[in-house]
N, C-alpha and C. Protein backbone atom coordinates (compact mmCIF):
# COMPACT_ATOMS: atom_id res chain seq x y z
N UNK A 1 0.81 -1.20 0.00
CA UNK A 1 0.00 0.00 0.00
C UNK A 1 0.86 1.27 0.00
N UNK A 2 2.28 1.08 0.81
CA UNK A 2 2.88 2.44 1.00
C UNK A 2 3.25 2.98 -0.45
N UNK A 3 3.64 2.02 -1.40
CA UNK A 3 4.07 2.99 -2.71
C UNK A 3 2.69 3.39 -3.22
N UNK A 4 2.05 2.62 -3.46
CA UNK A 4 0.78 3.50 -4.27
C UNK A 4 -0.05 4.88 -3.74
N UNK A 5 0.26 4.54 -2.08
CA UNK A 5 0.23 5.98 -1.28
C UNK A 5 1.07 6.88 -1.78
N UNK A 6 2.40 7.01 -2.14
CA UNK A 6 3.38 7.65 -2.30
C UNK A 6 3.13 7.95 -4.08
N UNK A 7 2.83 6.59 -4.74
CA UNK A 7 2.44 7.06 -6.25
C UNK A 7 1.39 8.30 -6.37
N UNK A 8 0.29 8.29 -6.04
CA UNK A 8 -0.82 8.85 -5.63
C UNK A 8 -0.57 10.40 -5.28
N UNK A 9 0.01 9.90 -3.80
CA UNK A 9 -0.20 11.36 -3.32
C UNK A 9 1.15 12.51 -4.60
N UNK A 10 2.17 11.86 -4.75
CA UNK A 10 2.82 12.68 -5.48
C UNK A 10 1.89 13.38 -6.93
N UNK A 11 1.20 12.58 -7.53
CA UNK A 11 0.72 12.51 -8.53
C UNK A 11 -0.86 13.83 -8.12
N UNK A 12 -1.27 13.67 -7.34
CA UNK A 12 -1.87 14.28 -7.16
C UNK A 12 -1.65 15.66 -6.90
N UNK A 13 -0.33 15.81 -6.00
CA UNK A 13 0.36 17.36 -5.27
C UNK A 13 0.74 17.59 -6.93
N UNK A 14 1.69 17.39 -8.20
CA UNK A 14 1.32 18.01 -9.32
C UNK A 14 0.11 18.36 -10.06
N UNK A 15 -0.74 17.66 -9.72
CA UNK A 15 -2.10 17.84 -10.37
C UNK A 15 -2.68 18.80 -9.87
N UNK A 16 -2.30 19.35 -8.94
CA UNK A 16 -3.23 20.80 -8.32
C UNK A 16 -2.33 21.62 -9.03
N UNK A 17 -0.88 21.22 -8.78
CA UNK A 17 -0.01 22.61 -9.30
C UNK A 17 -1.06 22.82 -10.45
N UNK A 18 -1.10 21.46 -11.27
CA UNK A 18 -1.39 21.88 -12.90
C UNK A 18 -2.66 22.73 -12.59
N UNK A 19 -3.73 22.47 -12.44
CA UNK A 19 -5.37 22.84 -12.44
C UNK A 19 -5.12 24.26 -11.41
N UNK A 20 -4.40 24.42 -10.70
CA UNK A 20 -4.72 25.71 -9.81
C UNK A 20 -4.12 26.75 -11.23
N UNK A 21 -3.63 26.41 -12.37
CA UNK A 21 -3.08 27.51 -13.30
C UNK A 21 -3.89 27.13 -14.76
N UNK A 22 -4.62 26.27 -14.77
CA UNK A 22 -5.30 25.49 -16.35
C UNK A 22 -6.08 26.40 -16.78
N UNK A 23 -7.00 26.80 -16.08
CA UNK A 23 -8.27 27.86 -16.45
C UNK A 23 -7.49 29.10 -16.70
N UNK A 24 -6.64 29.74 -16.26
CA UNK A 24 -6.17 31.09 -16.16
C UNK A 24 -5.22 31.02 -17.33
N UNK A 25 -5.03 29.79 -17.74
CA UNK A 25 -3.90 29.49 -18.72
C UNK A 25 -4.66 29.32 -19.98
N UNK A 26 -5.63 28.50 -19.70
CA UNK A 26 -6.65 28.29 -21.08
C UNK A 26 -7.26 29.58 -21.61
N UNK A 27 -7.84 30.75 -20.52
CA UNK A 27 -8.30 31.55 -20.63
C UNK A 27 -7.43 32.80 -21.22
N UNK A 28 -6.60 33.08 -21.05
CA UNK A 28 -5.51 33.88 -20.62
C UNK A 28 -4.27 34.07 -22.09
N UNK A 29 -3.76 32.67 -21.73
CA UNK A 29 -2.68 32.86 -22.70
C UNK A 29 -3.45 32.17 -24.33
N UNK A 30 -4.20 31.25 -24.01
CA UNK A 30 -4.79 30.49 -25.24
C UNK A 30 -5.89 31.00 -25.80
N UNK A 31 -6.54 31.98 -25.13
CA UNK A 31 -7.86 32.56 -25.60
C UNK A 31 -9.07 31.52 -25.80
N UNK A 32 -9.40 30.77 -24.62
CA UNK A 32 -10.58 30.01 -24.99
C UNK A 32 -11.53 30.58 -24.32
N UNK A 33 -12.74 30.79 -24.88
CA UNK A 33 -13.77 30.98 -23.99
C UNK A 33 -14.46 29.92 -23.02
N UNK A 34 -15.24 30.56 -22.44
CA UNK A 34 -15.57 29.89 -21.47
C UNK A 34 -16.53 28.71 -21.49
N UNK A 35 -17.24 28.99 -22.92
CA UNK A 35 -18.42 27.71 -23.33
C UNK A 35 -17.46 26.52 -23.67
N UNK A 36 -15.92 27.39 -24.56
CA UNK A 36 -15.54 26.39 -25.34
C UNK A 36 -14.54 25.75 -24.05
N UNK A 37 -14.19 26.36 -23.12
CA UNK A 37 -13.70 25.61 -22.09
C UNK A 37 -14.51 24.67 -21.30
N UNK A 38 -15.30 24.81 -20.81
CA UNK A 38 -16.63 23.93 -20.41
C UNK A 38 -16.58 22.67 -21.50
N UNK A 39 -16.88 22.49 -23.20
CA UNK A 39 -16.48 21.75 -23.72
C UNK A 39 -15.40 20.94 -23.46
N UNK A 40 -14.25 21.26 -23.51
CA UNK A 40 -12.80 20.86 -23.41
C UNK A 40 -12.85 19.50 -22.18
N UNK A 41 -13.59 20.43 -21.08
CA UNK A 41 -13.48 20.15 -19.63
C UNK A 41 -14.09 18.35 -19.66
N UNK A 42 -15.17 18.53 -20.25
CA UNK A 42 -16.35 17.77 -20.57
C UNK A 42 -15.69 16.40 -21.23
N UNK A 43 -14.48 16.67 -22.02
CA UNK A 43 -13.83 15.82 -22.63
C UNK A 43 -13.18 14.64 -21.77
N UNK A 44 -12.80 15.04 -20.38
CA UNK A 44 -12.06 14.60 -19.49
C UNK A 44 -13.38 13.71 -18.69
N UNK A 45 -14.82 13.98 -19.03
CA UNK A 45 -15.98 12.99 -18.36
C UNK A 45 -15.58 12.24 -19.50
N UNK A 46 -15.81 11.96 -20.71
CA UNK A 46 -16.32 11.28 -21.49
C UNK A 46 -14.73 10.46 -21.14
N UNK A 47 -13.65 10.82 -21.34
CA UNK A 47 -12.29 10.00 -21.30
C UNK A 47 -12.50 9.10 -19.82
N UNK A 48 -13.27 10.11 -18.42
CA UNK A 48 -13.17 8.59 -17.25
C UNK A 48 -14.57 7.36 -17.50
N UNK A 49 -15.51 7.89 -18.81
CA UNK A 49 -16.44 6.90 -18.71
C UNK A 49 -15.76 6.11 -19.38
N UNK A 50 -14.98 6.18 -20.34
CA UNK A 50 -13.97 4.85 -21.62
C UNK A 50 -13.41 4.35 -20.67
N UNK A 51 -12.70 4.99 -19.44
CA UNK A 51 -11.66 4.36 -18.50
C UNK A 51 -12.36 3.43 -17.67
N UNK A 52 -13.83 3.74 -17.29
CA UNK A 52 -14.20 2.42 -16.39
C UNK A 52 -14.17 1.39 -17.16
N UNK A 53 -14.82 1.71 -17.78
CA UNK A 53 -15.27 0.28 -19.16
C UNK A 53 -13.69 -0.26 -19.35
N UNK A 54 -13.02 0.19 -19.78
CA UNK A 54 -11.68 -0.59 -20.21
C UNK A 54 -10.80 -1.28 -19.18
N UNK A 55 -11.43 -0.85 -17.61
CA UNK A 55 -10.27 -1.24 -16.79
C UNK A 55 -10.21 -2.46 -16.03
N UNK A 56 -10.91 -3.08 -16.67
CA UNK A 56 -10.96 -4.34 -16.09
C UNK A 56 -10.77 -5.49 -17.39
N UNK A 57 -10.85 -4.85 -18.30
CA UNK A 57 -10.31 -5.67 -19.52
C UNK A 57 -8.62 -5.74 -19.54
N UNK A 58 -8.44 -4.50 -19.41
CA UNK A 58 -6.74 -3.85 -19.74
C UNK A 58 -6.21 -4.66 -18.25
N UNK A 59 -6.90 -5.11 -16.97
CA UNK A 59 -6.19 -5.48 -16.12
C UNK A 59 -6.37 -7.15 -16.21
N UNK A 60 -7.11 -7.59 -16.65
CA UNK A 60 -6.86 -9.13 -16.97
C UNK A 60 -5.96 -9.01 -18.02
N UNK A 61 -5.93 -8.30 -18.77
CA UNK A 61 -4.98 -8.66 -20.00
C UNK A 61 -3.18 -8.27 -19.89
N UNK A 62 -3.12 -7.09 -18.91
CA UNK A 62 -1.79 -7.30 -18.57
C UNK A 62 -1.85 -7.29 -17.49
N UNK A 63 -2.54 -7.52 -16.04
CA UNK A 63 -2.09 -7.62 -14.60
C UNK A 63 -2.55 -6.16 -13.94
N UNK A 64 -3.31 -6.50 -13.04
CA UNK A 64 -3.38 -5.62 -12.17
C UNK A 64 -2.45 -4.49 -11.90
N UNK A 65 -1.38 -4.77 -11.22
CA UNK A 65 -0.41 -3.68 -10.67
C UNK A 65 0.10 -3.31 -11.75
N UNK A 66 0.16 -4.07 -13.16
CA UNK A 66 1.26 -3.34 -14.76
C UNK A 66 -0.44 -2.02 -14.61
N UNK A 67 -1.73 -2.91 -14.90
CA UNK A 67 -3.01 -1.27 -15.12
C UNK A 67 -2.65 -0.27 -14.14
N UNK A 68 -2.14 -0.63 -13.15
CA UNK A 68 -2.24 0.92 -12.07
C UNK A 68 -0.71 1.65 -12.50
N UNK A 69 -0.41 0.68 -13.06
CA UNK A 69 0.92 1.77 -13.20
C UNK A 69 0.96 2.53 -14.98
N UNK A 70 0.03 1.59 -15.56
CA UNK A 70 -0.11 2.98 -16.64
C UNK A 70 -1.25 3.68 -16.46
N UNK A 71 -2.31 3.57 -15.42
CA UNK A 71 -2.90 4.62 -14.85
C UNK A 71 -2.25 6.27 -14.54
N UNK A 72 -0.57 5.50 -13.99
CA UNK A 72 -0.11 6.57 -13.26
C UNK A 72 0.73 7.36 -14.17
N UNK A 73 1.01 6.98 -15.50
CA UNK A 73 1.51 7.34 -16.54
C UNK A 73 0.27 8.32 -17.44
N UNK A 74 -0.60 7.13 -18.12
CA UNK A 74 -1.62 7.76 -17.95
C UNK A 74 -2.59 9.76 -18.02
N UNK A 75 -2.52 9.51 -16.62
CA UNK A 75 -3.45 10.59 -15.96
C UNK A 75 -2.85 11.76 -16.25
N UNK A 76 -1.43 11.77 -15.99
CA UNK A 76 -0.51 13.02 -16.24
C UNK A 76 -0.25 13.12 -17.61
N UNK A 77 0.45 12.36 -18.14
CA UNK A 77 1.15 12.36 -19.76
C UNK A 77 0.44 12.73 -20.74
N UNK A 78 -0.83 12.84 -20.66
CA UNK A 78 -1.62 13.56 -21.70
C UNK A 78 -1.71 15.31 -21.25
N UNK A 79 -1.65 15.54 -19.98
CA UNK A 79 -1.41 17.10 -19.72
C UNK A 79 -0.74 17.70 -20.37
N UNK A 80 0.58 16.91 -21.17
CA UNK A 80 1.68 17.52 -21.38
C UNK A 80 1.22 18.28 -22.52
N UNK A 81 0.16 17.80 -23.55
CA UNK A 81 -0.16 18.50 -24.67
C UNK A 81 -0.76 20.02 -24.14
N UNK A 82 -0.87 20.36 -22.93
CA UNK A 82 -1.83 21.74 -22.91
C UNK A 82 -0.77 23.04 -22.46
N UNK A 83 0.82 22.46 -22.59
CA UNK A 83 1.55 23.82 -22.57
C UNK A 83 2.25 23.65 -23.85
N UNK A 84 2.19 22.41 -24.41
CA UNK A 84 2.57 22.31 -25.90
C UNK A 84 1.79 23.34 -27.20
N UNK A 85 0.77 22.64 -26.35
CA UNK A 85 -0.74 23.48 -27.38
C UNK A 85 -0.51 25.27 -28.11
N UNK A 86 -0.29 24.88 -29.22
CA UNK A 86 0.09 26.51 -29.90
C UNK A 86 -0.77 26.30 -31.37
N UNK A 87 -0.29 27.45 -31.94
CA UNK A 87 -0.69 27.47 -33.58
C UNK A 87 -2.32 27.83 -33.68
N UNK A 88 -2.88 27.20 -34.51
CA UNK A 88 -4.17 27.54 -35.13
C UNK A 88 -4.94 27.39 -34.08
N UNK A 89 -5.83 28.33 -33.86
CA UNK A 89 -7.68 28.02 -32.38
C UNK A 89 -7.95 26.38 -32.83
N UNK A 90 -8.37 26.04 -34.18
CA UNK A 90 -8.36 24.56 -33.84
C UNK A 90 -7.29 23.55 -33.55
N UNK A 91 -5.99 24.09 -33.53
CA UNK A 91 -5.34 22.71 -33.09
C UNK A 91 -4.81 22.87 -32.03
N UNK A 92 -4.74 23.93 -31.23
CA UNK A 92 -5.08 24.78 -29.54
C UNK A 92 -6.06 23.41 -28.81
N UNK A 93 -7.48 23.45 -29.49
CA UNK A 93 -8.69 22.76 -29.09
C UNK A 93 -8.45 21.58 -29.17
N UNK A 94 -8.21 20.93 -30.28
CA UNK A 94 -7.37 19.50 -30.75
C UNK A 94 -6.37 18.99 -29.07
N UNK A 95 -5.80 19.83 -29.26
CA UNK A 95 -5.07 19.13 -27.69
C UNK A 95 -5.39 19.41 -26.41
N UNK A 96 -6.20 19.97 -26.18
CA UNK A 96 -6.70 20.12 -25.00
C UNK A 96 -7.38 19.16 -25.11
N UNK A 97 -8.55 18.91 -26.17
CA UNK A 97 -9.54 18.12 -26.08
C UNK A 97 -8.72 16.57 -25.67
N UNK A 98 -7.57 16.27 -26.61
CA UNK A 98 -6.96 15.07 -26.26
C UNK A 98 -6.45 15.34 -24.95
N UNK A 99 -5.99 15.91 -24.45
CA UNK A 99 -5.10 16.23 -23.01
C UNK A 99 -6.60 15.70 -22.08
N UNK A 100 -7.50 16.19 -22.09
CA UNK A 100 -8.58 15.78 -21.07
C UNK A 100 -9.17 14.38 -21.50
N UNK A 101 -9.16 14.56 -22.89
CA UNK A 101 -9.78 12.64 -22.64
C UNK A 101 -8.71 11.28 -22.18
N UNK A 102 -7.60 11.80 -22.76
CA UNK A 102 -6.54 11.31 -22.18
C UNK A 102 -6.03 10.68 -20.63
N UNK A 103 -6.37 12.05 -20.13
CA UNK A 103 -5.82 12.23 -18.83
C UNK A 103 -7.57 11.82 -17.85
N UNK A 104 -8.73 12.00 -18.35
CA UNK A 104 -9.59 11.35 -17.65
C UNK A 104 -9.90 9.96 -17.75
N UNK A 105 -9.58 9.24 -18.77
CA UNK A 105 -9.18 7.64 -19.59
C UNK A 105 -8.12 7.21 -18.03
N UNK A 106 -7.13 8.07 -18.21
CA UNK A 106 -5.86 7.78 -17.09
C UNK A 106 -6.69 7.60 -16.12
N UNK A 107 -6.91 8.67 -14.63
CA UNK A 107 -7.37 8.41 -14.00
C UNK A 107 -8.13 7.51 -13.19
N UNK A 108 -9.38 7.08 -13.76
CA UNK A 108 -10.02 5.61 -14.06
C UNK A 108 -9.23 4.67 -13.80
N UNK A 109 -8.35 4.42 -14.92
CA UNK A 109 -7.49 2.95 -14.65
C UNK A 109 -6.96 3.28 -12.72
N UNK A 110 -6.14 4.21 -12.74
CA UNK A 110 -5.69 4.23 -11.42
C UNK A 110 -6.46 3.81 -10.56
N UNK A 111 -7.25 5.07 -10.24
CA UNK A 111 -8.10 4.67 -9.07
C UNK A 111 -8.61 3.67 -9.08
N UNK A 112 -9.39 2.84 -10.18
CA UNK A 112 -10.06 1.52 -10.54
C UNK A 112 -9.19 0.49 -9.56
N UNK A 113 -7.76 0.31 -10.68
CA UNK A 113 -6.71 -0.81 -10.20
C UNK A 113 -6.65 -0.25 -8.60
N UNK A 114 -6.48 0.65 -7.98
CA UNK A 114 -5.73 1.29 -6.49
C UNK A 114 -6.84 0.77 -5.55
N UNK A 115 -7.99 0.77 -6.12
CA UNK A 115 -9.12 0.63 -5.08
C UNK A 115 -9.68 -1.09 -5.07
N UNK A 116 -9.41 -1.95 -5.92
CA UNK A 116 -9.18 -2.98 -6.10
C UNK A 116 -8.23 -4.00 -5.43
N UNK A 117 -6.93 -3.13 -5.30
CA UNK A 117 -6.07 -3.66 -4.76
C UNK A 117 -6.20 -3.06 -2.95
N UNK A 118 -6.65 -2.28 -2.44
CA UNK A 118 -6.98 -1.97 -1.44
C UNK A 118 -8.11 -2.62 -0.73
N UNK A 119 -9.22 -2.94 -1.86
CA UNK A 119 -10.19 -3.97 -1.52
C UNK A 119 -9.97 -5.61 -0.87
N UNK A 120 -9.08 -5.56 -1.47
CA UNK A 120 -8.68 -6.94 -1.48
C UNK A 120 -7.69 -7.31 -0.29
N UNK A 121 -6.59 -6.61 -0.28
CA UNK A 121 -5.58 -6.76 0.85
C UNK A 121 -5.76 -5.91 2.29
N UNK A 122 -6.61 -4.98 2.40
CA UNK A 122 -6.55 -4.40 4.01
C UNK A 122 -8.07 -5.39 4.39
N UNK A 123 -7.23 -5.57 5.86
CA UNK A 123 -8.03 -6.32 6.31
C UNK A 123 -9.93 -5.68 6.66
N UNK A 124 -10.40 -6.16 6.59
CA UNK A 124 -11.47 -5.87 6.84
C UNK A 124 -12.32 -5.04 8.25
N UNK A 125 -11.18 -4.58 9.56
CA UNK A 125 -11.93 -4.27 10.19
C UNK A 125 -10.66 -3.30 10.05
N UNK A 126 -9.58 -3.20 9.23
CA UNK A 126 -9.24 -1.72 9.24
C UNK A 126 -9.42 -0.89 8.35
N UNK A 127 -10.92 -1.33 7.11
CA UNK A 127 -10.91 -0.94 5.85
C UNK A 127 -10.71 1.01 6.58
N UNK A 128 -11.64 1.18 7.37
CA UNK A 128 -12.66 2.39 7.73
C UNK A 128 -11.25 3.41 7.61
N UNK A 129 -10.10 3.03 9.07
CA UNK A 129 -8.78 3.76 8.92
C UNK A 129 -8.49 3.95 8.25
N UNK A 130 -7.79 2.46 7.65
CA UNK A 130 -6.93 2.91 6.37
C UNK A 130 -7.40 4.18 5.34
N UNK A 131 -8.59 3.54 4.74
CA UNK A 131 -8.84 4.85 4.10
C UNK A 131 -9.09 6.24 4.55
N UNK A 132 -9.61 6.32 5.68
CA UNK A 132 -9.47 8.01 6.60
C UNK A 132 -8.02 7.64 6.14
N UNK A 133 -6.70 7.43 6.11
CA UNK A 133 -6.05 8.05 6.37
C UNK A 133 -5.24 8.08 5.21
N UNK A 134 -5.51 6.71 4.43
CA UNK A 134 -5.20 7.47 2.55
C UNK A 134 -5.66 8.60 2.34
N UNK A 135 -6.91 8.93 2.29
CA UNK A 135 -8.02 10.38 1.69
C UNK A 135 -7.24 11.51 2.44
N UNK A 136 -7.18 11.02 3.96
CA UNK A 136 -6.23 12.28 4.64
C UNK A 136 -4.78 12.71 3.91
N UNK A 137 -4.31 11.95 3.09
CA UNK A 137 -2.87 12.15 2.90
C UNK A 137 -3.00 12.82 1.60
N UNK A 138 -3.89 12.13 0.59
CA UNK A 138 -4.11 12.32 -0.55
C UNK A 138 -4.80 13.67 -0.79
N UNK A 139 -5.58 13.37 0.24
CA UNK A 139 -6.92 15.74 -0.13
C UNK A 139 -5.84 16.10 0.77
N UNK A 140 -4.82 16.20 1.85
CA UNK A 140 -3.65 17.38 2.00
C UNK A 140 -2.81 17.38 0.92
N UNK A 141 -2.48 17.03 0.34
CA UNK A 141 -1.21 17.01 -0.68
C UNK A 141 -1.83 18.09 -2.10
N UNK A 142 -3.25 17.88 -1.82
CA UNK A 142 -4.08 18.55 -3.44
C UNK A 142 -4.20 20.35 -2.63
N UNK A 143 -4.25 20.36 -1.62
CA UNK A 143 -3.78 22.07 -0.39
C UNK A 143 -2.34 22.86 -1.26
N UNK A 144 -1.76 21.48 -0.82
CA UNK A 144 -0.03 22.34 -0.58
C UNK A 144 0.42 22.04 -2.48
N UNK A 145 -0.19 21.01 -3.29
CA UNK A 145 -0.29 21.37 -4.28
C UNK A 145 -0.62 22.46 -5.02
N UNK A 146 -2.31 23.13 -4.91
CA UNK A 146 -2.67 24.30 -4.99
C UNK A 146 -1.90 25.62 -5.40
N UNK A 147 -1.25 25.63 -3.44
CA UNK A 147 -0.58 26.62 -3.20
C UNK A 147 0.55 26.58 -3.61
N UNK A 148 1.15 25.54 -3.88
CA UNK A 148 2.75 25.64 -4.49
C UNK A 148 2.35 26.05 -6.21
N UNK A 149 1.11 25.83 -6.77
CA UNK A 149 0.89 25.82 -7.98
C UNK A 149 0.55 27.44 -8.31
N UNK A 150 -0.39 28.25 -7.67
CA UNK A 150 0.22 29.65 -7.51
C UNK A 150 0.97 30.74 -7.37
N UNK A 151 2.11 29.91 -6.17
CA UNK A 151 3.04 30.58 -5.88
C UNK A 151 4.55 30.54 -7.41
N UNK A 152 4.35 29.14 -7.92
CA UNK A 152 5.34 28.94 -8.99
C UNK A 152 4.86 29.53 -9.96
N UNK A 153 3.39 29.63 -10.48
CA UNK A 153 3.22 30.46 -11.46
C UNK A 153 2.89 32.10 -11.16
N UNK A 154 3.04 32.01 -10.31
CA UNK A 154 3.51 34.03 -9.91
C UNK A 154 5.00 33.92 -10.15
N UNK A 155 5.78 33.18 -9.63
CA UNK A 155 7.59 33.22 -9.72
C UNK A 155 7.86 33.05 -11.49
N UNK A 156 7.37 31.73 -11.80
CA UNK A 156 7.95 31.25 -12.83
C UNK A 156 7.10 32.05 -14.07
N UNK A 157 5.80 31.91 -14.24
CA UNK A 157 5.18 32.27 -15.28
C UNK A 157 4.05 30.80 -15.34
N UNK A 158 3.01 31.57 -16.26
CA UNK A 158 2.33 30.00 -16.44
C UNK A 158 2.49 28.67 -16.94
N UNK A 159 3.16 29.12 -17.92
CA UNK A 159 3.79 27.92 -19.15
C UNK A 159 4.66 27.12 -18.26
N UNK A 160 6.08 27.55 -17.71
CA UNK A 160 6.84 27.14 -17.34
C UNK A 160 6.39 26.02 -15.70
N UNK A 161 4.92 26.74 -15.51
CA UNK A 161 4.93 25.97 -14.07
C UNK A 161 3.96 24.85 -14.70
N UNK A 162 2.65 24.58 -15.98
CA UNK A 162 2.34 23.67 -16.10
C UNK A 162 3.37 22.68 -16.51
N UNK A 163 4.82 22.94 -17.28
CA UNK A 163 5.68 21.54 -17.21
C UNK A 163 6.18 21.18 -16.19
N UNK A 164 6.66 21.92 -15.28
CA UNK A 164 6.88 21.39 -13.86
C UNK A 164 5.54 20.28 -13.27
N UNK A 165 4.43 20.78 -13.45
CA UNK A 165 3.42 19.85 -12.73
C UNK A 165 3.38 18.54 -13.39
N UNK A 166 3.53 18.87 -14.80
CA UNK A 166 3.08 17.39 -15.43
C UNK A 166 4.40 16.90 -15.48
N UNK A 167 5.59 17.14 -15.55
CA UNK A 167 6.73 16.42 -15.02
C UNK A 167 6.85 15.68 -13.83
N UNK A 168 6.33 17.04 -13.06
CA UNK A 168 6.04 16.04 -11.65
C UNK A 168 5.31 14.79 -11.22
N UNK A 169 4.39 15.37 -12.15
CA UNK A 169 2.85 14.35 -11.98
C UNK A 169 3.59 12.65 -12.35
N UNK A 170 3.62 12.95 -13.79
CA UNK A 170 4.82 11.62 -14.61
C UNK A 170 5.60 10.69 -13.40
N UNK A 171 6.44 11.56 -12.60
CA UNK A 171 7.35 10.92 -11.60
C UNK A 171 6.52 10.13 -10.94
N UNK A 172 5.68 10.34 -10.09
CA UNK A 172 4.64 9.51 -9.39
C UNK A 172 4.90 7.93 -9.55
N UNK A 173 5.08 7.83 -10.77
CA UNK A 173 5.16 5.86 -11.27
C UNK A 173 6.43 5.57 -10.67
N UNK A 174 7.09 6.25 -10.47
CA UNK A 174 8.74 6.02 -10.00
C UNK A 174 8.28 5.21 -8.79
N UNK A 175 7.40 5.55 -7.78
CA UNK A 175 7.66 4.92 -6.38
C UNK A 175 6.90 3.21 -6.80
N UNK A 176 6.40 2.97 -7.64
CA UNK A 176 6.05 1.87 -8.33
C UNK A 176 6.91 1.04 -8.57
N UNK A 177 8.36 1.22 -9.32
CA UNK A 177 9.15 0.78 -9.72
C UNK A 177 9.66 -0.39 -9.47
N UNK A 178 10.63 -0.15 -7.97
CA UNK A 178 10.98 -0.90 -6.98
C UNK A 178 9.92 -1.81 -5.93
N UNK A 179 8.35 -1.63 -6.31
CA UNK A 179 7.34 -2.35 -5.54
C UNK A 179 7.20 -3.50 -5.55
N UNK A 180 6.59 -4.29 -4.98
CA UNK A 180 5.85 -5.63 -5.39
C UNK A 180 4.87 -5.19 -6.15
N UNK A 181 4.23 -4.05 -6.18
CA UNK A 181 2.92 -3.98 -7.04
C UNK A 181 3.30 -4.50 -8.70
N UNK A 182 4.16 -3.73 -9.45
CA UNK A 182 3.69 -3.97 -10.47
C UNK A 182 3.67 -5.60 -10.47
N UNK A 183 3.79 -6.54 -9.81
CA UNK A 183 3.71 -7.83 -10.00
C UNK A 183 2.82 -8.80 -9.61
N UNK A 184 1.49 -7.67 -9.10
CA UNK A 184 0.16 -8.27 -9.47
C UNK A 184 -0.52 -9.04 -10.51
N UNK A 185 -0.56 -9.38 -10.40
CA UNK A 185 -1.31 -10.05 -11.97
C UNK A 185 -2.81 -9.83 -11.93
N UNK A 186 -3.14 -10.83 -10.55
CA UNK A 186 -4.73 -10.68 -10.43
C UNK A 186 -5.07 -10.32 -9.26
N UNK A 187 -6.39 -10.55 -8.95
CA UNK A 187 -7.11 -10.05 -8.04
C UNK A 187 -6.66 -10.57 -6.85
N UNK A 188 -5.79 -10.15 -5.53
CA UNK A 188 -5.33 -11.13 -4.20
C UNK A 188 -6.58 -11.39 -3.31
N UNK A 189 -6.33 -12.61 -3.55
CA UNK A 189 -7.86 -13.12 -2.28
C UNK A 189 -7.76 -12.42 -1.09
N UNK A 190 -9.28 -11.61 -0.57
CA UNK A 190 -9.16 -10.87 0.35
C UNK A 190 -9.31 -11.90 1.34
N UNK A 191 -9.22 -11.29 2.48
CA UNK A 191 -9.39 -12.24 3.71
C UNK A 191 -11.08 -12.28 3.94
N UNK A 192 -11.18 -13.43 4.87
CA UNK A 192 -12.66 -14.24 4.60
C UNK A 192 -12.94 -13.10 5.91
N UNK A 193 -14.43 -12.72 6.08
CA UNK A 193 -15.11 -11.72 6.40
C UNK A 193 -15.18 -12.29 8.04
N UNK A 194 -15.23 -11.64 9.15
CA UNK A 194 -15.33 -12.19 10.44
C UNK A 194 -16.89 -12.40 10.58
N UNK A 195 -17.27 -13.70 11.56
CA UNK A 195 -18.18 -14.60 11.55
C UNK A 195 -19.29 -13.32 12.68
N UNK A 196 -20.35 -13.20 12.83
CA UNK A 196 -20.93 -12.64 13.33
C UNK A 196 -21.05 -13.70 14.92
């Protein structure tokens, strides 16, 4: 559990950097309006409804812990197109639109595979903790994300702080690496439920 805590929460503390500067960036430097941002946004529902549906196919077919770890690839690596994003209003739109279906496709797998594998291995009368204290680690990190994501794009500029986030974000799979996770295959038999 500790790396995917550590995958996670890292992955997440870039993901605020990114989103605490996306709108002001979309708006701002890219000139999208606000209907056509709402669109864009919308792209990133339709990318986590493909992601449920696929994530249980994509995890029998290569293993559990290999899906959570291109979850964690994934979610971020399509961001990268939205400080790339230049040239013509439609091919501006073109990558955003891919950057959100992309990166909501990502998501899905993660959490899918993360909550699966959490299902399965914490024991049953510490489900309640454990997770208070994943969610605790994971919604602080999206705070000090935020605020580090403001403060770098007041220092740095906007452009320069969305590659920092999605660089950052990317790293996240690193604490994966060295795990037992990616060597899930399937589902680990949870423990049998206590007898009333």
């Amino acid at each position: 559990m500790r790396p995917i805590l550590l995958a996670t929460a890292t992955i997440n503390f870039f993901n605020f950097v990114f989103w605490a500067l996306f709108v002001l960036y979309a708006t701002r430097s890219l000139g999208i309006g606000a209907g056509t941002l709402g669109l864009v946004l919308g792209a990133g529902a339709v990318g986590g409804l493909v992601g449920s549906v696929v994530a249980a196919p994509l995890s029998r077919a290569i293993g559990l812990g290999p899906c959570l770890a291109v979850g964690c690839v994934l979610f971020p690596a399509p961001l990268l197109l939205v400080p790339l994003a230049s040239g013509s209003e439609r091919t501006v739109l073109f990558l955003l639109f891919l950057a959100e279906l992309g990166s909501g496709l990502g998501v899905m797998l993660l959490d899918i595979s993360a909550g699966i594998v959490f299902a399965a291995v914490i024991p049953h009368e510490l489900r309640s903790r454990v997770s208070g204290a994943y969610t605790f680690a994971n919604y602080g990190v999206r705070v000090l994300g935020s605020l580090a994501g403001g403060w770098l794009g007041a220092a740095l500029g906007l452009r320069p702080t969305l590659w920092i986030a999605t660089a950052g974000a990317l790293a996240g799979v690193l604490w994966l690496l060295p795990s037992p996770v990616l060597r899930i295959c399937t589902l680990p038999e949870p423990e049998p439920e206590p007898e009333a």
